[in-house]
Protein backbone atom coordinates (compact mmCIF):
# COMPACT_ATOMS: atom_id res chain seq x y z
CA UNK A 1 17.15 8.36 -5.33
CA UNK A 2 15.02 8.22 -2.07
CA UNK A 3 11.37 8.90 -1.92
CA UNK A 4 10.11 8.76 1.48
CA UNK A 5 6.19 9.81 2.58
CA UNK A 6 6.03 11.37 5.77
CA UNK A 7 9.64 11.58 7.09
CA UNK A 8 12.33 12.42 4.11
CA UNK A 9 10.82 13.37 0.38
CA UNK A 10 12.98 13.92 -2.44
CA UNK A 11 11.69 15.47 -5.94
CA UNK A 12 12.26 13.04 -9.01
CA UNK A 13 14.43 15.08 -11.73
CA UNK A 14 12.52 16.67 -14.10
CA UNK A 15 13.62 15.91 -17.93
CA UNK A 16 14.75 18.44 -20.52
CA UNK A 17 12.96 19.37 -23.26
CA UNK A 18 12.61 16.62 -26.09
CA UNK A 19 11.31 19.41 -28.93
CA UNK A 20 14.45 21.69 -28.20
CA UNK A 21 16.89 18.70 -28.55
CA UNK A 22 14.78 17.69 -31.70
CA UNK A 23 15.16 20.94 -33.16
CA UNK A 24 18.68 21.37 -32.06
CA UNK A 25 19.26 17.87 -34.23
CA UNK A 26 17.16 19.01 -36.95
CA UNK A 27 19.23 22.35 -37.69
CA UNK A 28 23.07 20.25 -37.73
CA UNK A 29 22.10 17.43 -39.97
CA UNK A 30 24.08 16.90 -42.88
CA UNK A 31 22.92 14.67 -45.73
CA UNK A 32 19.20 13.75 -46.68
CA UNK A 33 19.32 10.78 -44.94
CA UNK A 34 20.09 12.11 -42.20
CA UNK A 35 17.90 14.70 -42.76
CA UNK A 36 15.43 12.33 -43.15
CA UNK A 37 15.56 10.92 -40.09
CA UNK A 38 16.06 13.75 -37.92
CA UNK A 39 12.61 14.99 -39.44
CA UNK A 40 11.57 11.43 -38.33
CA UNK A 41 12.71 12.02 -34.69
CA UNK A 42 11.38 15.46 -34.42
CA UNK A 43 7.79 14.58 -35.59
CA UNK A 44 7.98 11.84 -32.86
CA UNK A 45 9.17 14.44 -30.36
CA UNK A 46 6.37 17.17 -31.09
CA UNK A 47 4.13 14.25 -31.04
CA UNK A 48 5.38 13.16 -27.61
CA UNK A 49 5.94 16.71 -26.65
CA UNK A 50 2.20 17.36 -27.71
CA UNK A 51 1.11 14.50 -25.40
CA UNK A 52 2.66 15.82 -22.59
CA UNK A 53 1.48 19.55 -22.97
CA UNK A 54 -1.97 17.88 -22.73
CA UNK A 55 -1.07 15.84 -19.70
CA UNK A 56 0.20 19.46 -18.44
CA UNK A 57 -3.13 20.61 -19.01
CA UNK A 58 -5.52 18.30 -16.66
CA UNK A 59 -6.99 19.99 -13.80
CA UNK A 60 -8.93 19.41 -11.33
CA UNK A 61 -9.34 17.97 -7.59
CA UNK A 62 -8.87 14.25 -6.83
CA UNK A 63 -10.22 13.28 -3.36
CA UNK A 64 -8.64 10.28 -2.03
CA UNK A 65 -8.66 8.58 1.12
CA UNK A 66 -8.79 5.46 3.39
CA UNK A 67 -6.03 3.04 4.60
CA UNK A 68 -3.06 4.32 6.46
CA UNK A 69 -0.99 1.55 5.18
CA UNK A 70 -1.79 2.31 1.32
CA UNK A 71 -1.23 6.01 2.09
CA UNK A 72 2.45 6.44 1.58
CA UNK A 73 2.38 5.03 -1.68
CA UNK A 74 -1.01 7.16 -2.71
CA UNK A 75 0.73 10.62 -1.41
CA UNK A 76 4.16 9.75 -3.02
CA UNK A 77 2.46 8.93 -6.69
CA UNK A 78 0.03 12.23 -6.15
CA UNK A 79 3.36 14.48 -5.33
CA UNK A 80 4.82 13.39 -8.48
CA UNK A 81 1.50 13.23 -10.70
CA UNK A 82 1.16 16.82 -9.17
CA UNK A 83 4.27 17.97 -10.21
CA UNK A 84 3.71 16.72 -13.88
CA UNK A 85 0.19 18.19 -13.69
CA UNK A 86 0.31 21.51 -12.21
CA UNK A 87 -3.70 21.90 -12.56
CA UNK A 88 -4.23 18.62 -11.01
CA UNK A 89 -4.74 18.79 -7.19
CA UNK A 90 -4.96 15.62 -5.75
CA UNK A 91 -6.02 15.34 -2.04
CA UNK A 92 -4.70 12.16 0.19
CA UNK A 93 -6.54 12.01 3.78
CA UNK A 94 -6.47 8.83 5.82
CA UNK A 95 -8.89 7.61 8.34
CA UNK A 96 -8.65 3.73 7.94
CA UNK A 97 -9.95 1.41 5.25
CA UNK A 98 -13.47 1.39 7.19
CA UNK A 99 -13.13 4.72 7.05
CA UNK A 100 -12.32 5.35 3.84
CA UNK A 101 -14.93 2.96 2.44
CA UNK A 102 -17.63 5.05 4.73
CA UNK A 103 -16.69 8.29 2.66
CA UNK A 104 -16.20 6.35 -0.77
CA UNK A 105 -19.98 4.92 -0.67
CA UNK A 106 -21.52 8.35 0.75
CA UNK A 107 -19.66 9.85 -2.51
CA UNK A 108 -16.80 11.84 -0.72
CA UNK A 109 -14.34 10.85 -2.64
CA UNK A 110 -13.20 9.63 -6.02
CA UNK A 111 -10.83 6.94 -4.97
CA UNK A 112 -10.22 4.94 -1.76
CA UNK A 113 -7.48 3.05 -0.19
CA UNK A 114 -7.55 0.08 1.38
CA UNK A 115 -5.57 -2.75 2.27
CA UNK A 116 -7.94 -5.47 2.22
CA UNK A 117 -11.19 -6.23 -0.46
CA UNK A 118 -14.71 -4.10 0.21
CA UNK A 119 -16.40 -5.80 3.06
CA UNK A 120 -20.27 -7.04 1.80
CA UNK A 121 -21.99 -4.29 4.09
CA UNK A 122 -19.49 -1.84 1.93
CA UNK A 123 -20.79 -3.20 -1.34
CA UNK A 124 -24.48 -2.70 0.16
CA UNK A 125 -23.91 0.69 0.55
CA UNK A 126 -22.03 1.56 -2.65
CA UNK A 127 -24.94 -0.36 -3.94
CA UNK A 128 -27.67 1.55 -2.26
CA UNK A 129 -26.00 4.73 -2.98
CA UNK A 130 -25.32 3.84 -6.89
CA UNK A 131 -21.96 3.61 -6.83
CA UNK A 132 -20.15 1.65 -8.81
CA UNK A 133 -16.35 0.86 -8.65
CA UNK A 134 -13.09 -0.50 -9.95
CA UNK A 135 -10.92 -2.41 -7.46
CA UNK A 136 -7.04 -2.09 -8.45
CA UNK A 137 -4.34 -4.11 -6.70
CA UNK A 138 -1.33 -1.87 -6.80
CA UNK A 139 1.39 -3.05 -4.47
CA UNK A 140 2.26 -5.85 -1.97
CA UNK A 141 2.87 -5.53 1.86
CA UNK A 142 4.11 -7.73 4.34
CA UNK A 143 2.31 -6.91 7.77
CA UNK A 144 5.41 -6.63 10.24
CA UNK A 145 5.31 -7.44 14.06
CA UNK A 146 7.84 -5.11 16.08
CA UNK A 147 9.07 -4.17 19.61
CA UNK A 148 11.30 -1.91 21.07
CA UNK A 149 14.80 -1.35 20.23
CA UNK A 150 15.69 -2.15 23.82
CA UNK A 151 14.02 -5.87 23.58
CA UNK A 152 16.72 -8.35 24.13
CA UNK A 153 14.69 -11.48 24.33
CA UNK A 154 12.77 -11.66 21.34
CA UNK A 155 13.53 -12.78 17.83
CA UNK A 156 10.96 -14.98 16.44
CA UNK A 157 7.21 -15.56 17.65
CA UNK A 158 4.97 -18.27 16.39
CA UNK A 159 1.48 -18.07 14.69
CA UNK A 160 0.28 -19.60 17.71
CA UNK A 161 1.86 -17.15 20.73
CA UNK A 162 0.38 -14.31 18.38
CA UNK A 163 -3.06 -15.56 18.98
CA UNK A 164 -2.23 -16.23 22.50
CA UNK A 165 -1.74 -12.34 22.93
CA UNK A 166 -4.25 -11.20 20.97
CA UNK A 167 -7.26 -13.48 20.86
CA UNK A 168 -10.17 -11.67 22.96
CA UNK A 169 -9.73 -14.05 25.67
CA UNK A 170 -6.28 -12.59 26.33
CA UNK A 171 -7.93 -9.77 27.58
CA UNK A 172 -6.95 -8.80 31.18
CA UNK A 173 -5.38 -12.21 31.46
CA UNK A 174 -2.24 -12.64 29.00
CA UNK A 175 -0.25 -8.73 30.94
CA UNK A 176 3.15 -10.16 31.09
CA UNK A 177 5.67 -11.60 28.44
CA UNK A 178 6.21 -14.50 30.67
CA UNK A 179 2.95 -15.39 29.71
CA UNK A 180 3.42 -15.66 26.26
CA UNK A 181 6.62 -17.98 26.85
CA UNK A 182 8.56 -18.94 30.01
CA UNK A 183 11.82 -18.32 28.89
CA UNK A 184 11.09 -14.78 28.87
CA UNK A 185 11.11 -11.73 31.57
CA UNK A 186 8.69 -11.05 33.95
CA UNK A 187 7.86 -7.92 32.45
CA UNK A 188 4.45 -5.86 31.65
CA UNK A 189 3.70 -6.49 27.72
CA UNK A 190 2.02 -3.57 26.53
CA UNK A 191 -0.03 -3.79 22.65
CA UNK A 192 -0.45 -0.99 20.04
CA UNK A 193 -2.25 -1.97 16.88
CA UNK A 194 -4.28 -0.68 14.51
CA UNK A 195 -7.97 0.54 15.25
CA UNK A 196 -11.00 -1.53 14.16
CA UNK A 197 -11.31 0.77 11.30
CA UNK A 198 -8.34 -0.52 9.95
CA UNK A 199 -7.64 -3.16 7.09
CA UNK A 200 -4.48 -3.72 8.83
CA UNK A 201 -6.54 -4.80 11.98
CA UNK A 202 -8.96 -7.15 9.65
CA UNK A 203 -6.26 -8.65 8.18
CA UNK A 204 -4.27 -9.40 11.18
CA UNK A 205 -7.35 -10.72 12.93
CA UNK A 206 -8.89 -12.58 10.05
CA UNK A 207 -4.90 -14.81 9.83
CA UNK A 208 -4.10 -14.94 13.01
CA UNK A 209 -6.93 -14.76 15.56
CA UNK A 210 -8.96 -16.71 13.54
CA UNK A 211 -12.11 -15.17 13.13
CA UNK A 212 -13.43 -11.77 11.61
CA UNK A 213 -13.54 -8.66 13.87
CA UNK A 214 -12.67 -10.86 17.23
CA UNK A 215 -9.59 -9.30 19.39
CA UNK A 216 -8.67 -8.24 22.58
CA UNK A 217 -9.94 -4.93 23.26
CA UNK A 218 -7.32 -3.65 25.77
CA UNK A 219 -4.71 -2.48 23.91
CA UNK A 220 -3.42 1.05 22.31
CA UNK A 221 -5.41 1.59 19.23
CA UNK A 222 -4.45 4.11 16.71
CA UNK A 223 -6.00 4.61 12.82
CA UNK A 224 -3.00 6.37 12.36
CA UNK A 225 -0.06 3.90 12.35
CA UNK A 226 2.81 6.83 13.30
CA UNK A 227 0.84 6.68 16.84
CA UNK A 228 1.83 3.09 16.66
CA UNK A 229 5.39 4.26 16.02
CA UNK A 230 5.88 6.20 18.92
CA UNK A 231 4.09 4.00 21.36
CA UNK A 232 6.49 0.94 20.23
CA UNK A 233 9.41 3.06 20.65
CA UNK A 234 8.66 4.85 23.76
CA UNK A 235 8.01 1.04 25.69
CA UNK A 236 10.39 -1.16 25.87
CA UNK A 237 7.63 -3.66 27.15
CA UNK A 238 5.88 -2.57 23.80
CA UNK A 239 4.41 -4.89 20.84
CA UNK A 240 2.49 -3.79 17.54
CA UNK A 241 1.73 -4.59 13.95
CA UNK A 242 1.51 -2.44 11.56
CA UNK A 243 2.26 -2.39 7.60
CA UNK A 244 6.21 -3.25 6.18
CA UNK A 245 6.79 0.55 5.16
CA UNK A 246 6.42 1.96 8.79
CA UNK A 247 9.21 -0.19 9.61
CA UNK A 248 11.00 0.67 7.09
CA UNK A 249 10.90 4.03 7.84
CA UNK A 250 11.69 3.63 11.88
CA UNK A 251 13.91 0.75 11.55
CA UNK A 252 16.64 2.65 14.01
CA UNK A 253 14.09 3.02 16.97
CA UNK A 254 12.49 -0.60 16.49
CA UNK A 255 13.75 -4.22 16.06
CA UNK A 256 11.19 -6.85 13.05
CA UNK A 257 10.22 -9.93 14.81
CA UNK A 258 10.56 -12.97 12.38
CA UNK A 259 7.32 -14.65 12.34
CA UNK A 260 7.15 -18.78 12.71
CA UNK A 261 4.00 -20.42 10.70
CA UNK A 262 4.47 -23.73 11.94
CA UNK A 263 3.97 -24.89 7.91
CA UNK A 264 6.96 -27.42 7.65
CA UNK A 265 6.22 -26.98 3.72
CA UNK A 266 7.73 -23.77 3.92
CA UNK A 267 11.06 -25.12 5.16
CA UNK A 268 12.37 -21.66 6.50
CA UNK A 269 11.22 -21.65 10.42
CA UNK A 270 11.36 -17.69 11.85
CA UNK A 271 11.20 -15.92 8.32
CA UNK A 272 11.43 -12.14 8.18
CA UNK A 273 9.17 -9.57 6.16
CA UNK A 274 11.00 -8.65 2.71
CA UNK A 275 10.28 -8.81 -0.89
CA UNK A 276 12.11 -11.73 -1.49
CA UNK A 277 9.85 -14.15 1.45
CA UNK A 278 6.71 -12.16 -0.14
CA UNK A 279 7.34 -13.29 -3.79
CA UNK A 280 8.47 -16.31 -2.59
CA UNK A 281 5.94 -16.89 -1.03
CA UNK A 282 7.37 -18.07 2.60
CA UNK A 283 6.35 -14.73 4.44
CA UNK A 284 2.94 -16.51 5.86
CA UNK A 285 0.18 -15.65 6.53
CA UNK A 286 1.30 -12.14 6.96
CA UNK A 287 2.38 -11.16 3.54
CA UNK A 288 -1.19 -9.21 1.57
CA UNK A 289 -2.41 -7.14 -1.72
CA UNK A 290 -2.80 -3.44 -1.58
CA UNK A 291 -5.67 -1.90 -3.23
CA UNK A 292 -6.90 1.38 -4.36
CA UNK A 293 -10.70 1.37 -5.58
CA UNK A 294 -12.10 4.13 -8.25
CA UNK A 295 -15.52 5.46 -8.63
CA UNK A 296 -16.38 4.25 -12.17
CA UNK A 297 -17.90 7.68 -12.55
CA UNK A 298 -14.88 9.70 -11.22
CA UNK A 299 -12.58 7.57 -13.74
CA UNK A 300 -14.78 9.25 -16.82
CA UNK A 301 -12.49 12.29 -15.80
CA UNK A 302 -9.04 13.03 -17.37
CA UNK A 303 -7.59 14.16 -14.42
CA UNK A 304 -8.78 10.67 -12.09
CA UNK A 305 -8.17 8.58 -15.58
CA UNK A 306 -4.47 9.61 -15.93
CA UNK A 307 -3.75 9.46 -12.27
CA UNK A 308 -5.02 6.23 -12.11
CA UNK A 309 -2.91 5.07 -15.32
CA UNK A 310 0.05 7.02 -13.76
CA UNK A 311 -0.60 4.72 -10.20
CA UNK A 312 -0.38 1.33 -12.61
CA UNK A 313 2.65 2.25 -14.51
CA UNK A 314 5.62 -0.50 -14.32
CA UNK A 315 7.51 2.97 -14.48
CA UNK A 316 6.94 4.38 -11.76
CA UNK A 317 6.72 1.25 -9.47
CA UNK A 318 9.65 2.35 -7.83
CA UNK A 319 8.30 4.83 -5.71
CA UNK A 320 6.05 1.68 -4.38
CA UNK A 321 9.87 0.37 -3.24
CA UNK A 322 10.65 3.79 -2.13
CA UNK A 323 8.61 4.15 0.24
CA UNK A 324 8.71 0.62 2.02
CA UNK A 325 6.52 -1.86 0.22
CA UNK A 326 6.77 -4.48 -2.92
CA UNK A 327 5.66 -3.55 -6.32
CA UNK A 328 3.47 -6.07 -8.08
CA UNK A 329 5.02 -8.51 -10.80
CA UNK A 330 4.59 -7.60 -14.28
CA UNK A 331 1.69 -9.83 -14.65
CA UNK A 332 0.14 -8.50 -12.38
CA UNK A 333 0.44 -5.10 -13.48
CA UNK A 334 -0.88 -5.54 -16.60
CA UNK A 335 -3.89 -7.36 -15.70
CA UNK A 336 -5.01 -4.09 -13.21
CA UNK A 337 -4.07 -1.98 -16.00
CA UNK A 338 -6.17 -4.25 -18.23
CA UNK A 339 -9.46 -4.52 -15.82
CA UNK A 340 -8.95 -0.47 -15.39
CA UNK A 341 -8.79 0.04 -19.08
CA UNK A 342 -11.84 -2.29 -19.51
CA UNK A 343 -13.68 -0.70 -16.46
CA UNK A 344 -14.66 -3.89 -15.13
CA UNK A 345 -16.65 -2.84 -11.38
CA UNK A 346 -16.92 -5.13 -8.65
CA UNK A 347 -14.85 -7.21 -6.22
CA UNK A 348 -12.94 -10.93 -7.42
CA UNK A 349 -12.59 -11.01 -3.71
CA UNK A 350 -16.57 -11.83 -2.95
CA UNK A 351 -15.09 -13.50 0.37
CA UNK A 352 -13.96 -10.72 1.18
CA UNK A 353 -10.66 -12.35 1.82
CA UNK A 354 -6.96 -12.50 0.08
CA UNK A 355 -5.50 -15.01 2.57
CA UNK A 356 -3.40 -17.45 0.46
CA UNK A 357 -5.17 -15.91 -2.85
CA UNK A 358 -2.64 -15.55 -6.39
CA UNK A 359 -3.45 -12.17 -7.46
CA UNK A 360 -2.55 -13.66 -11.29
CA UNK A 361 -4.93 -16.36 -11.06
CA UNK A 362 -7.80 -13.93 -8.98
CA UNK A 363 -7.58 -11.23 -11.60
């Protein structure tokens, strides 16, 4: 079964009726025992069919929006909450993290993505506005450096020639890849990244450049990272970041560049994005939390409250691996379903930052 946002979708099966199987066993049993216990399993079925007759029943519009990065997993849970809720309408727009956050605190929306924590001048106005919200990890994603298909000289970069592109001094001055190292072809290097709205571009910036918000400013910037896509794979001069699930999805038309942390601890050298060198923890500094934050108010709703409990199910964590990115360890999951249950508002990240941060010990 393949799930994929934006460029192949296919519909999860939908199960038969439990109450017409229950019945069905009810009317062949034979002796009072079993008898008995068929009467057992029906009353369990009518309950559990009664539970989801309710869950048919929510309604209403959920208004999501934000990070570009968290958006294939948000649009592949609403399809599928949508098609187990037919009065539930649930809206997925995307216009950045910043952006996202902009709309959440003016009380646009009910629930925002975002792939990094609330900045403090978010906070202020969620404050100032009286919103209050829940933060929610719900997957992992290891931010992946790529060129074109046609790039035969590059397998592995280093923390350090990353900065040397993009730090803001690199601006006008580092144009060609023989720049970044000798060994390679005089040839134009042409960026694409994310846009300054983005919590891809924050978090790229914040590990690699060094310091919050600073980058070069000449370079093809896109909220939207299928713009990145297309620019990678239409110049075979080309570099960008973007989030694991983009590659995924456009592996054929670009080639992953292992990434080099110069941390001997880690014993691995070049080390490409996957879920094993997330979990493992030797994906550095590039591997990052997800997050999806909910208006405490919106969650009094059925409709936002069942979404949101649909989102955090260990069940359906395999659409998170459908669509390109690393579910959360079972830990993990409970203690977001835990801090959802309990409502507890606010950030655990008050440095704003995840960089080198266990989600088990944070939450």
């Amino acid at each position: 079964m393949t799930f994929k946002t934006q460029i192949t979708r296919q519909r999860l099966p939908i199960c038969l009726s439990l109450v017409t199987l229950a019945l069905t066993l009810t009317a062949c049993g034979g002796g009072s025992n079993q008898a008995s216990n068929s009467n057992q399993a029906s009353n369990q079925e009518e309950t559990k069919a009664s539970s989801e007759t309710t869950s048919q029943n929510l309604n209403g519009t959920i208004a999501i929006d934000g990070s570009s990065t968290v958006f294939p997993i948000t649009e592949a849970m609403a399809e599928e909450f949508q098609r187990e809720n037919s009065g539930a309408r649930v809206t997925v727009g995307v216009s950045g993290t910043g952006g996202g956050f902009k709309k959440f605190c003016n009380g646009e929306t009910d629930i925002s993505d975002a792939s990094r924590p609330i900045k403090p001048s978010e906070i202020e106005a969620c404050q100032q506005a009286g919103i209050d919200y829940i933060e929610i990890p719900v997957a992992y994603d290891a931010l992946s450096v790529v060129v074109n298909s046609q790039n035969d000289w590059l397998e592995c970069l280093t923390t350090e020639e990353l900065k040397k592109i993009w730090r803001p001094e690199a601006q006008g001055q580092i144009t060609n890849w023989n720049q970044v190292r000798s060994e390679f072809p005089d040839r134009e290097l042409s960026l694409y990244g994310p846009g300054t709205d983005s919590g891809t571009f924050d978090y790229f910036t914040e590990v690699i450049v060094g310091e919050d918000g600073a980058s070069r400013g000449d370079y093809t910037a896109s909220e939207d990272d299928n713009v990145i896509v297309q620019g990678v794979t239409n110049d075979q001069g080309a570099l960008g970041y973007f989030g694991l699930a983009y590659y995924e999805e456009n592996q054929e038309q670009l080639e992953l560049v292992a990434i080099d942390d110069g941390n001997p601890s880690n014993g691995e050298g070049c080390v490409r994005p996957s879920e094993q060198t997330v979990n493992d923890s030797t994906y550095q500094p590039l591997a990052r939390p997800l997050f999806i934050y909910v208006k405490e108010e919106a969650a009094k709703r059925p409709a936002v409250q069942e979404f949101v409990n649909y989102y955090l199910s260990q069940q359906n964590s395999e659409l998170v691996s459908q669509v390109g990115y690393i579910p959360l360890t079972e830990p993990v999951y409970q203690a977001a379903q835990t801090r959802f249950k309990e409502r507890k508002t606010g950030t655990v990240f008050e440095g704003g930052s995840t960089a080198g941060v266990d989600l088990s010990d944070a939450l």
